[in-house]
PDB file of N, CA and C in Angstrom:
ATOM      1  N   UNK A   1      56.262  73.528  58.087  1.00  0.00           N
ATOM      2  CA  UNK A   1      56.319  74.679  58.949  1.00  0.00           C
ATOM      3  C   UNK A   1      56.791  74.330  60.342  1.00  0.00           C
ATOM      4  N   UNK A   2      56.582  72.880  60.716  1.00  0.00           N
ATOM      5  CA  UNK A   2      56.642  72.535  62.168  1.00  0.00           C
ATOM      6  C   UNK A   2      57.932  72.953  61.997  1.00  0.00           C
ATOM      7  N   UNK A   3      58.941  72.038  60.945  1.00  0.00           N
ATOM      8  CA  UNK A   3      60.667  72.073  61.395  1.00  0.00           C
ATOM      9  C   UNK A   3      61.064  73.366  61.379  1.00  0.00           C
ATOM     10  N   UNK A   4      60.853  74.380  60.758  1.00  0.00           N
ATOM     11  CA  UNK A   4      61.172  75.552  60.749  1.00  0.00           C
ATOM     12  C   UNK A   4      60.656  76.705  61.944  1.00  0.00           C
ATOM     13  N   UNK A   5      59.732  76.251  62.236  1.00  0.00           N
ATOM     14  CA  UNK A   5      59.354  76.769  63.852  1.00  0.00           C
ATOM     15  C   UNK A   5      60.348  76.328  65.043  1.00  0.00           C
ATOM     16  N   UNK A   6      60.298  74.880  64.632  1.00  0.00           N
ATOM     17  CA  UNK A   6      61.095  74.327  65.505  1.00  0.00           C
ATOM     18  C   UNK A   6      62.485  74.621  65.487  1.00  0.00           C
ATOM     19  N   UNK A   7      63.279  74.619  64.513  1.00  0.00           N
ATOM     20  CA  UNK A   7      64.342  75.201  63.963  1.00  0.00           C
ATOM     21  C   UNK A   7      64.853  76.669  65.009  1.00  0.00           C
ATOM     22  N   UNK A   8      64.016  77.729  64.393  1.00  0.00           N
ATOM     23  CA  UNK A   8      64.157  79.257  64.937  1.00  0.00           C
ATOM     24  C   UNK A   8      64.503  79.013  66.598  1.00  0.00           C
ATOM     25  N   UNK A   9      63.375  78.162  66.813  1.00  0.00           N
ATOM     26  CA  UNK A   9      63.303  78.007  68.661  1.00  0.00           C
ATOM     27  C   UNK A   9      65.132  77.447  69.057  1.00  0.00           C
ATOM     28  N   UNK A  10      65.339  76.922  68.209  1.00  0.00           N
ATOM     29  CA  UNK A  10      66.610  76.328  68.877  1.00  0.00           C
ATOM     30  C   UNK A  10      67.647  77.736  68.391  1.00  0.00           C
ATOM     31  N   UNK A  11      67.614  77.741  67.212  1.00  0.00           N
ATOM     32  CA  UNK A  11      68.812  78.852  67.066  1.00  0.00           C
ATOM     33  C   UNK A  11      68.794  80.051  68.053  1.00  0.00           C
ATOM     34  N   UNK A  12      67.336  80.250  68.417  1.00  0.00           N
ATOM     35  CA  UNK A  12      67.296  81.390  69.617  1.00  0.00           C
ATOM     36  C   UNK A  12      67.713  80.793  70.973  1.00  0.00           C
ATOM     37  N   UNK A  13      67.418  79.889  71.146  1.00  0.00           N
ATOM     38  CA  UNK A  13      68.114  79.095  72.372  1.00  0.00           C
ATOM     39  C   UNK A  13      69.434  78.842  72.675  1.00  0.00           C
ATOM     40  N   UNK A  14      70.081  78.587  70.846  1.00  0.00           N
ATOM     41  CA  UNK A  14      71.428  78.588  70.833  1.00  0.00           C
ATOM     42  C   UNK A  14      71.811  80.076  71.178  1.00  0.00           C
ATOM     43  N   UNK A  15      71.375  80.994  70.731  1.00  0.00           N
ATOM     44  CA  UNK A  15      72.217  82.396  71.084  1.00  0.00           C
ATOM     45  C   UNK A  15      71.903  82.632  72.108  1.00  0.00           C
ATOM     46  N   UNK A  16      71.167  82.221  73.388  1.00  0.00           N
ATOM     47  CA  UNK A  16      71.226  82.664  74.295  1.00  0.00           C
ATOM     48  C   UNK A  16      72.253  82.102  75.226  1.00  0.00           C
ATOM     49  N   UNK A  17      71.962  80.335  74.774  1.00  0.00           N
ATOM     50  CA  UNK A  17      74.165  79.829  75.555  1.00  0.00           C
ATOM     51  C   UNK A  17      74.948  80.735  74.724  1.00  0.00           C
ATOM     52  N   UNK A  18      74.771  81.271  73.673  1.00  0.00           N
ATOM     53  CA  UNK A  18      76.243  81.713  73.400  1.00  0.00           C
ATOM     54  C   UNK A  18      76.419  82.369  74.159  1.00  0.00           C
ATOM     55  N   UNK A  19      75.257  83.586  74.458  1.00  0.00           N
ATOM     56  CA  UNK A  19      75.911  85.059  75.114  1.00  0.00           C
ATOM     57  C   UNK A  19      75.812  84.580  76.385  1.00  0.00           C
ATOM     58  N   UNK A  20      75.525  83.800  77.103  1.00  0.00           N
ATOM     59  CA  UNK A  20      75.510  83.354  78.768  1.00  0.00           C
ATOM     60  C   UNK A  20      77.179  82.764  78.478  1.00  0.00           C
ATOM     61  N   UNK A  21      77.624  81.778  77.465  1.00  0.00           N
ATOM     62  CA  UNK A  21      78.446  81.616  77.551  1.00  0.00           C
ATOM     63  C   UNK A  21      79.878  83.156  77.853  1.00  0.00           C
ATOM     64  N   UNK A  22      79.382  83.633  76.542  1.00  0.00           N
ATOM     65  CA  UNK A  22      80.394  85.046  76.827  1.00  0.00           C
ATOM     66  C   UNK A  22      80.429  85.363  77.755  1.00  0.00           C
ATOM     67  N   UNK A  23      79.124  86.112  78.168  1.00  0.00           N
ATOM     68  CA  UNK A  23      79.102  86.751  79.734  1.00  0.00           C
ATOM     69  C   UNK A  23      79.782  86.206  80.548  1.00  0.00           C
ATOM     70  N   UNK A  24      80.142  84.311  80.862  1.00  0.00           N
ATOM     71  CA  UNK A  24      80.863  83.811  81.644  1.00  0.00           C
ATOM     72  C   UNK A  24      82.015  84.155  81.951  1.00  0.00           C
ATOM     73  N   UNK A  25      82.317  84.029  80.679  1.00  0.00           N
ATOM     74  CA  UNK A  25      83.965  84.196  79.887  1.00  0.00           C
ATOM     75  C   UNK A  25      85.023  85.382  80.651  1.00  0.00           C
ATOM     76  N   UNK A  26      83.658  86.792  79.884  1.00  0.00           N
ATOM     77  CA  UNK A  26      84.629  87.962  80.491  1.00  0.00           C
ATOM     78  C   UNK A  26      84.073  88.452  81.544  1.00  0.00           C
ATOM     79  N   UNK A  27      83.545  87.834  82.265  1.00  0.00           N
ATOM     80  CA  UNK A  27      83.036  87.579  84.000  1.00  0.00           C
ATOM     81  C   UNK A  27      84.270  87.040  84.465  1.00  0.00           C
ATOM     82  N   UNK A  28      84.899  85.925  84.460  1.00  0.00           N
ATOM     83  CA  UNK A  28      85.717  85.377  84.610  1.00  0.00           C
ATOM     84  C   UNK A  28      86.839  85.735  84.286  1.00  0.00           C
ATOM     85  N   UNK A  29      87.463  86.378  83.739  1.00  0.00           N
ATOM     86  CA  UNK A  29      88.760  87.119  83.205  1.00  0.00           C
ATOM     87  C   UNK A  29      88.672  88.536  83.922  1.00  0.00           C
ATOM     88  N   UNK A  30      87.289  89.206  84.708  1.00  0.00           N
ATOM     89  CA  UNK A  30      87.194  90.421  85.129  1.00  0.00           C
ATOM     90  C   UNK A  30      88.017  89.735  86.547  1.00  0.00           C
ATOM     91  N   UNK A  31      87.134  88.866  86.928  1.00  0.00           N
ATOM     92  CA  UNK A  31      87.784  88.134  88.738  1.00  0.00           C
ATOM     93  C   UNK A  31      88.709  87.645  88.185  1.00  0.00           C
ATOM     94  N   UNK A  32      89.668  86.896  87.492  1.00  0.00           N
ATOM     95  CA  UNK A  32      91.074  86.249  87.390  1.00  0.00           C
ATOM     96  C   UNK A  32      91.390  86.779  86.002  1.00  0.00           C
ATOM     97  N   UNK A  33      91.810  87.947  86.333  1.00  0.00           N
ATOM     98  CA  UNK A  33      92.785  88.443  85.269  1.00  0.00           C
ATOM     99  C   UNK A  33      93.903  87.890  84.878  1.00  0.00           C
ATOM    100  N   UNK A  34      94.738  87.864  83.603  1.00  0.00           N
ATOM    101  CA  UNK A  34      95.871  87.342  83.471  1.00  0.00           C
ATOM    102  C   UNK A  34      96.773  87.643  83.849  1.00  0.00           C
ATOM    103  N   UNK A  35      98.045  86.527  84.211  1.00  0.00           N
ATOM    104  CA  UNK A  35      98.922  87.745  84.743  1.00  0.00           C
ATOM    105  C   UNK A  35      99.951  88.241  83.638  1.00  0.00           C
ATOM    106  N   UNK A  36     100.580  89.059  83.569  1.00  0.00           N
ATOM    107  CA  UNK A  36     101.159  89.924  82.975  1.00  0.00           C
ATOM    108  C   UNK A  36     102.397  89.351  82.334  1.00  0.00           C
ATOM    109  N   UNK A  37     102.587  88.909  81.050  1.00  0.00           N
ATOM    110  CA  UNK A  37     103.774  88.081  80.560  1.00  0.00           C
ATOM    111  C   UNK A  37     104.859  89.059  80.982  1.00  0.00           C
ATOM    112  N   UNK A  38     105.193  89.930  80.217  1.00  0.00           N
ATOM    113  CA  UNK A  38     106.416  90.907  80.795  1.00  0.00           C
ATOM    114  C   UNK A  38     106.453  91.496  82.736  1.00  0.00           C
ATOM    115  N   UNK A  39     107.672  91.346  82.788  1.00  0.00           N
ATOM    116  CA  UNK A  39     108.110  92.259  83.928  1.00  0.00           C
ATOM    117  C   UNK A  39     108.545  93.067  83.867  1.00  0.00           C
ATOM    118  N   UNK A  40     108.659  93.988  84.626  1.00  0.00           N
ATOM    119  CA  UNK A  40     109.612  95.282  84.455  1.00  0.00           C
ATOM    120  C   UNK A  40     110.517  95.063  85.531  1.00  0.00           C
ATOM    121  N   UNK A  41     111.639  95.649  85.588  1.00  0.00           N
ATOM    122  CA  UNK A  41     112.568  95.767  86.345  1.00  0.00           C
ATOM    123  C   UNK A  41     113.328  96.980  86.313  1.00  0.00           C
ATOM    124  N   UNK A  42     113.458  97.729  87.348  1.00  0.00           N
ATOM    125  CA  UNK A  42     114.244  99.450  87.483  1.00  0.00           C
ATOM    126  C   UNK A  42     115.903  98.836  87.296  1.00  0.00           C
ATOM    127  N   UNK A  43     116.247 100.163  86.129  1.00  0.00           N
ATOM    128  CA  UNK A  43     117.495 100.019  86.518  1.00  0.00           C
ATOM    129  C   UNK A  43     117.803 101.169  86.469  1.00  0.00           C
ATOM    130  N   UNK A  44     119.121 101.659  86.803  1.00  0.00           N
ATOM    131  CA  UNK A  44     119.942 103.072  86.543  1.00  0.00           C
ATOM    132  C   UNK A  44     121.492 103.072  86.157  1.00  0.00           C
ATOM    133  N   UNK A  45     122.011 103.666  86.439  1.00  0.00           N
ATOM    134  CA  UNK A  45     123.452 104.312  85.834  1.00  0.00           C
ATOM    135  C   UNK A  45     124.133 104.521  86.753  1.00  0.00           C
ATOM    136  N   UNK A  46     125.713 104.314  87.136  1.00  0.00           N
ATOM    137  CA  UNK A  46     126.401 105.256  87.957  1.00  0.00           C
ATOM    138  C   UNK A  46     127.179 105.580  87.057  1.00  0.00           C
ATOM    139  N   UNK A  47     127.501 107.120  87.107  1.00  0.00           N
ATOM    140  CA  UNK A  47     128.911 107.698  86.348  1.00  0.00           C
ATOM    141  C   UNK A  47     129.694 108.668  87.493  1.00  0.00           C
ATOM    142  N   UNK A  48     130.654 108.958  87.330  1.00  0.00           N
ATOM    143  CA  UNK A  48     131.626 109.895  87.587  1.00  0.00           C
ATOM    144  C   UNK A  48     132.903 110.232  87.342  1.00  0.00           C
ATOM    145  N   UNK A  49     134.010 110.669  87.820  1.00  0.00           N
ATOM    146  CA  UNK A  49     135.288 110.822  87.731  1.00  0.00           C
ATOM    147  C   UNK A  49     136.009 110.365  88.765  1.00  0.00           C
ATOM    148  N   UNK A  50     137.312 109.840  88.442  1.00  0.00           N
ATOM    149  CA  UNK A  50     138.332 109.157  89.050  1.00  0.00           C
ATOM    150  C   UNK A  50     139.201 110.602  89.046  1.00  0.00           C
ATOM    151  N   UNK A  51     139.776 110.539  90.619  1.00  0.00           N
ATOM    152  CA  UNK A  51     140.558 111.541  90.750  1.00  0.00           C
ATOM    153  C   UNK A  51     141.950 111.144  91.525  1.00  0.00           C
ATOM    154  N   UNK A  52     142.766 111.444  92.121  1.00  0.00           N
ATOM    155  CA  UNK A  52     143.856 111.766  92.592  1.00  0.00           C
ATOM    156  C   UNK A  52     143.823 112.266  93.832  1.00  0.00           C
ATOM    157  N   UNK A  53     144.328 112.115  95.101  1.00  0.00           N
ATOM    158  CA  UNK A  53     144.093 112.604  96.277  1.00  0.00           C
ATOM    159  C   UNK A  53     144.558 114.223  95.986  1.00  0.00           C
ATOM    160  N   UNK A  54     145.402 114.637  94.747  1.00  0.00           N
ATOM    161  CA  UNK A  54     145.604 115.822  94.494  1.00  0.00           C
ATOM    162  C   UNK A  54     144.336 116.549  93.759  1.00  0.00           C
ATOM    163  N   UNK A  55     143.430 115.950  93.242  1.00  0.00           N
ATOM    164  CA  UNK A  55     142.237 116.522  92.495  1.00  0.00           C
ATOM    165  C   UNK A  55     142.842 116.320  91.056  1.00  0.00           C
ATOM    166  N   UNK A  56     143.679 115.946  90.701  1.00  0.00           N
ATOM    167  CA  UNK A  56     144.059 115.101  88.923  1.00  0.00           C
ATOM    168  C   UNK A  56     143.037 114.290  88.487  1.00  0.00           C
ATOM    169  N   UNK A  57     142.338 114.583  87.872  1.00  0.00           N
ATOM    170  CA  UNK A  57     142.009 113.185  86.825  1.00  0.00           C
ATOM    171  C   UNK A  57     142.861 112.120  86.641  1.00  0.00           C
ATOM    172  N   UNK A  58     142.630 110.748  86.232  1.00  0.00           N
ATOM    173  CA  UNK A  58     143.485 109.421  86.148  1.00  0.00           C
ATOM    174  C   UNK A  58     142.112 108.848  85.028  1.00  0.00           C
ATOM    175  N   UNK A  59     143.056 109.551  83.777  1.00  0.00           N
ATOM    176  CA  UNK A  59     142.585 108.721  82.710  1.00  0.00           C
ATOM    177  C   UNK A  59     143.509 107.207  82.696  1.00  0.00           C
ATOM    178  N   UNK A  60     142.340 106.629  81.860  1.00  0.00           N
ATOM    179  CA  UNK A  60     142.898 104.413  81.986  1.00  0.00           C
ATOM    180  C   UNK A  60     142.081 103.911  83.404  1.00  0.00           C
ATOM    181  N   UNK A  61     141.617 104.898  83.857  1.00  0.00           N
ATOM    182  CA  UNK A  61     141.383 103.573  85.771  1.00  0.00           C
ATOM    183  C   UNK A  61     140.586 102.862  85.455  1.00  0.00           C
ATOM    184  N   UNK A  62     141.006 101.932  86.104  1.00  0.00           N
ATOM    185  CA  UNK A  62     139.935 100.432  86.308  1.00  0.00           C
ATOM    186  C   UNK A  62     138.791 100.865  87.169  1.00  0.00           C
ATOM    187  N   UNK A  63     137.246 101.157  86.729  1.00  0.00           N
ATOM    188  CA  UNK A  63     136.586 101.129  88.213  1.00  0.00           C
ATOM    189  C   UNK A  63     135.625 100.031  87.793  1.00  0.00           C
ATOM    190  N   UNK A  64     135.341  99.139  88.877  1.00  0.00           N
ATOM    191  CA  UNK A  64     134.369  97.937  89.337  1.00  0.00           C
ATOM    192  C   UNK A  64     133.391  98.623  90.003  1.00  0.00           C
ATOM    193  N   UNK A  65     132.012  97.919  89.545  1.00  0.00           N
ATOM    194  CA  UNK A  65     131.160  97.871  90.720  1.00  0.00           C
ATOM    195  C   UNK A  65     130.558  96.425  90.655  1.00  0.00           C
ATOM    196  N   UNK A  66     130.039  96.204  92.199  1.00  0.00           N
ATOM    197  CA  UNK A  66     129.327  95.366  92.766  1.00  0.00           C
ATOM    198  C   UNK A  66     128.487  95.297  93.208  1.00  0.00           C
ATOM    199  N   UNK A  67     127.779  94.311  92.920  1.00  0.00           N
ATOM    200  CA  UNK A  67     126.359  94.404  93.688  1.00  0.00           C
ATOM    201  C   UNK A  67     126.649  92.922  94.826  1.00  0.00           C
ATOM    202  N   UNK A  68     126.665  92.995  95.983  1.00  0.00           N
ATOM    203  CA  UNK A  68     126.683  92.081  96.806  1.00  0.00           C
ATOM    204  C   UNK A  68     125.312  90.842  97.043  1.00  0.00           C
ATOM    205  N   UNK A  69     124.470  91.845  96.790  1.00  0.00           N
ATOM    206  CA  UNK A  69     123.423  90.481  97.082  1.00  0.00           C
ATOM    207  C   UNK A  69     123.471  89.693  95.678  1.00  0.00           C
ATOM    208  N   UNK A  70     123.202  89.968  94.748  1.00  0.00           N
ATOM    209  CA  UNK A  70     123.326  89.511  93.615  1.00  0.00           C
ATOM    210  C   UNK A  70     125.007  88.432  93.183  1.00  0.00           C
ATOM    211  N   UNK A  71     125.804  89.164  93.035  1.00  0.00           N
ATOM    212  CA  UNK A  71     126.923  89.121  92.814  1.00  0.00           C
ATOM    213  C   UNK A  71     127.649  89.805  91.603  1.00  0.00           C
ATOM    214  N   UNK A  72     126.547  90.101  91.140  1.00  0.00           N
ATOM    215  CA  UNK A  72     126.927  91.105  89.614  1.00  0.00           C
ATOM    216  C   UNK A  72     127.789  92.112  89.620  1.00  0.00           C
ATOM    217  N   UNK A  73     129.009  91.710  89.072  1.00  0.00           N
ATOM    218  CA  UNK A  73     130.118  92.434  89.228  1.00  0.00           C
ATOM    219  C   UNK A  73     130.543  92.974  87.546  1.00  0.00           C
ATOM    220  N   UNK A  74     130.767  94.755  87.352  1.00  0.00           N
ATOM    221  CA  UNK A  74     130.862  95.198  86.057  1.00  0.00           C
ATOM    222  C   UNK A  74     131.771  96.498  86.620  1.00  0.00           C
ATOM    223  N   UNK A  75     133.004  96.060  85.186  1.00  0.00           N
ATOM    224  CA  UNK A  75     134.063  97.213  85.043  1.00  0.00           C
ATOM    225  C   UNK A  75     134.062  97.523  83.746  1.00  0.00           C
ATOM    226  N   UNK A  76     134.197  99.082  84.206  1.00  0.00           N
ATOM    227  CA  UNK A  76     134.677  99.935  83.150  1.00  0.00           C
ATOM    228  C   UNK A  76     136.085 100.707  83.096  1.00  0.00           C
ATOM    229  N   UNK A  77     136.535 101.205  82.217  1.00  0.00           N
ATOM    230  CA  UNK A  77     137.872 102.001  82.042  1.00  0.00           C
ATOM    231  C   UNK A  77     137.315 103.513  81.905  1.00  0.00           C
ATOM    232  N   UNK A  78     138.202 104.212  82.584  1.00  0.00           N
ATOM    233  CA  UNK A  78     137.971 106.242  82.315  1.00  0.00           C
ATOM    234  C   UNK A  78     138.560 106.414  81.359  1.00  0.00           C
ATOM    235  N   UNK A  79     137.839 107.583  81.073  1.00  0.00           N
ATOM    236  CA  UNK A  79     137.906 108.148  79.666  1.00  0.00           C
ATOM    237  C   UNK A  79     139.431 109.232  79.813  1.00  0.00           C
ATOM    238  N   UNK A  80     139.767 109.908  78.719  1.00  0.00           N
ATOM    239  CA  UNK A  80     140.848 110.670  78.875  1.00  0.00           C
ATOM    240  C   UNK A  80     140.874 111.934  79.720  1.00  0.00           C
ATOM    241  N   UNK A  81     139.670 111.882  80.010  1.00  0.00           N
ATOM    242  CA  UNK A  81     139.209 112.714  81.379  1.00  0.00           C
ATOM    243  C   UNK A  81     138.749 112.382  82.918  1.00  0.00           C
ATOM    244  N   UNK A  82     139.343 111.102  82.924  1.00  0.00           N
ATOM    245  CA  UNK A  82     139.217 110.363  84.234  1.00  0.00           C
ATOM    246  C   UNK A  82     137.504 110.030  84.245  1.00  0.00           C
ATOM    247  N   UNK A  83     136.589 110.172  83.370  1.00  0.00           N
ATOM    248  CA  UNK A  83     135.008 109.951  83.396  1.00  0.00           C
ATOM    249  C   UNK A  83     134.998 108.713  83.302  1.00  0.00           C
ATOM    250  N   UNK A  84     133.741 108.112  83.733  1.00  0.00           N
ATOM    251  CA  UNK A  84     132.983 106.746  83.333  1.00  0.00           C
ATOM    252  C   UNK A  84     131.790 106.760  83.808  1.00  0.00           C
ATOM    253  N   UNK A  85     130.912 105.528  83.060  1.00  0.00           N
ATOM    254  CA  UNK A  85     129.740 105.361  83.144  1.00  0.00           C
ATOM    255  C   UNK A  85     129.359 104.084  83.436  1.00  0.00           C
ATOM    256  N   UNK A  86     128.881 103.592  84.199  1.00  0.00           N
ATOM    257  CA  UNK A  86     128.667 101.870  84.202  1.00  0.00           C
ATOM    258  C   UNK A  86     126.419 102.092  83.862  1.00  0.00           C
ATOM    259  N   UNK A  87     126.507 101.256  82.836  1.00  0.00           N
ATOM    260  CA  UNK A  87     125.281 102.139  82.555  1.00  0.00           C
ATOM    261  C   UNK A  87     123.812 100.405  82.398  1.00  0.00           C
ATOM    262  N   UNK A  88     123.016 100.368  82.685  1.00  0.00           N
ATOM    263  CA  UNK A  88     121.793  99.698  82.869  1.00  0.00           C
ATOM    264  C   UNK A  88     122.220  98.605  84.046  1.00  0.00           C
ATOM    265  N   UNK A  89     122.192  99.346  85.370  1.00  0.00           N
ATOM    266  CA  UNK A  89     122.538  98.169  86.358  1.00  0.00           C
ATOM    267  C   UNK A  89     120.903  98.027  87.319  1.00  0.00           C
ATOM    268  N   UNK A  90     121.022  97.112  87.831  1.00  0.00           N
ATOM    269  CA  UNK A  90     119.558  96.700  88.727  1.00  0.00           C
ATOM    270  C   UNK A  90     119.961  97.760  89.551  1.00  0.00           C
ATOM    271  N   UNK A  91     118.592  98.472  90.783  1.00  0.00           N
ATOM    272  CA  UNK A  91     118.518  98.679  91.237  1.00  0.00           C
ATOM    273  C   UNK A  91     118.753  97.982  92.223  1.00  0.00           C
ATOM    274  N   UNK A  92     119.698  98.152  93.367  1.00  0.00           N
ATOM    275  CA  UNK A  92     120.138  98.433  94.719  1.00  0.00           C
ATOM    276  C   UNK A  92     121.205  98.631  95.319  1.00  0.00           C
ATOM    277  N   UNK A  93     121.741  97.688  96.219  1.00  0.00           N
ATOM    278  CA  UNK A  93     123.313  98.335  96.939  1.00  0.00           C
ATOM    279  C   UNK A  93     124.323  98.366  96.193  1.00  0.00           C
ATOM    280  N   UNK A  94     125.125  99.203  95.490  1.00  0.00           N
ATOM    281  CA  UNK A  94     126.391  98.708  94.249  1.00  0.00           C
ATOM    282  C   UNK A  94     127.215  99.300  95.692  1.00  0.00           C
ATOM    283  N   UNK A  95     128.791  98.770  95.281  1.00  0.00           N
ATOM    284  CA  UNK A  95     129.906  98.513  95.859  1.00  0.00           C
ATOM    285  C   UNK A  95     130.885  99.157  94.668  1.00  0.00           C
ATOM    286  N   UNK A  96     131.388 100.551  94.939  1.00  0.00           N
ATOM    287  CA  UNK A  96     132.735 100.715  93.981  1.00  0.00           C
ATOM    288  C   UNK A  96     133.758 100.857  94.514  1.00  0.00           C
ATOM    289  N   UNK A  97     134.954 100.114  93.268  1.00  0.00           N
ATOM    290  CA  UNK A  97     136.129 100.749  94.047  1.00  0.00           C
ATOM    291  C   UNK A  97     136.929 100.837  92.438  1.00  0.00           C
ATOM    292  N   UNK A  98     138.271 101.630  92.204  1.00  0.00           N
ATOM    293  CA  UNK A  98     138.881 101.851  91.228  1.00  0.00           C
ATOM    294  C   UNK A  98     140.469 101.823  91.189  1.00  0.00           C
ATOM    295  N   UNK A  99     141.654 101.510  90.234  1.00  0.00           N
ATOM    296  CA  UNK A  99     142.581 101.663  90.536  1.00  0.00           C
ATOM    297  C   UNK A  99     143.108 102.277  89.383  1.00  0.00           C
ATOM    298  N   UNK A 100     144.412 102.763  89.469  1.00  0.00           N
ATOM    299  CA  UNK A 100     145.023 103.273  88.881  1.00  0.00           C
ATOM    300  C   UNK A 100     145.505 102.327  87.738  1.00  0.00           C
ATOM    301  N   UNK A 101     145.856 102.910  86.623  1.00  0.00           N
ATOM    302  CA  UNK A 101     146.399 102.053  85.303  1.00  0.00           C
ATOM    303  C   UNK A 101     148.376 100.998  85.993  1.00  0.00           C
ATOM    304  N   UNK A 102     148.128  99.900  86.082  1.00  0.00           N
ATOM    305  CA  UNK A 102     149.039  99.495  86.135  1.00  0.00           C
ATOM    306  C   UNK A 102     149.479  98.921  87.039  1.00  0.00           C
ATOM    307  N   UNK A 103     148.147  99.439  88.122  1.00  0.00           N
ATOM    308  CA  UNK A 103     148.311  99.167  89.307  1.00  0.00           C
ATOM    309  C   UNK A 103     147.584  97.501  89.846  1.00  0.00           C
ATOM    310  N   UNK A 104     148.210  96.721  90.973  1.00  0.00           N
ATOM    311  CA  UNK A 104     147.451  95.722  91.574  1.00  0.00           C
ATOM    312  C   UNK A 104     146.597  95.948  92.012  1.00  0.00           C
ATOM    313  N   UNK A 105     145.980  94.929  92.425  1.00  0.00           N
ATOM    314  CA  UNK A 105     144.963  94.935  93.438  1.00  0.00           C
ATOM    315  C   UNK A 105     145.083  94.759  94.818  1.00  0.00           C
TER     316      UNK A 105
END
């Protein structure tokens, strides 16, 4: 009977480190949370139309944009309606400019 008295006393002793242990645990994860594997990052879209100092559409144009701090530079071609879309860019300063089909720079 002794070992089995004796026995109980410890297994109750053991569950009480366990749960002091737990309690530590998510005590500790409440004050130092993890940090967050993913980031997010904003992005958006510019679209519009390429026109003509006459108000024509200029389907084929080359338009670029830039982002200067970065350096991320992305072109697209207009559609047969002078449209385009430059589409999932970071958020901040973009830089456009566009030319005509055929034309230099």
């Amino acid at each position: 009977m002794r070992t089995s008295n004796h026995t109980s006393v410890l297994m109750s002793g053991g569950k009480q480190i366990i749960t002091c242990l737990l309690l530590t645990i998510t005590g500790m994860g409440l004050l130092f949370p993890p940090r967050a594997v993913a980031q997010v990052q904003s992005t958006g879209s510019i679209s519009g139309t390429v026109q003509d100092s006459d108000g024509a559409t200029i389907a084929g144009a080359q338009v670029t944009v830039v982002n200067p701090s970065t350096g991320l530079t992305r072109e697209v071609t207009t559609d047969e309606e002078g449209r385009y879309t430059v589409p999932v860019l970071p958020t901040g300063l973009i830089r456009s400019s566009s030319r005509r089909p055929g034309s230099r720079r």
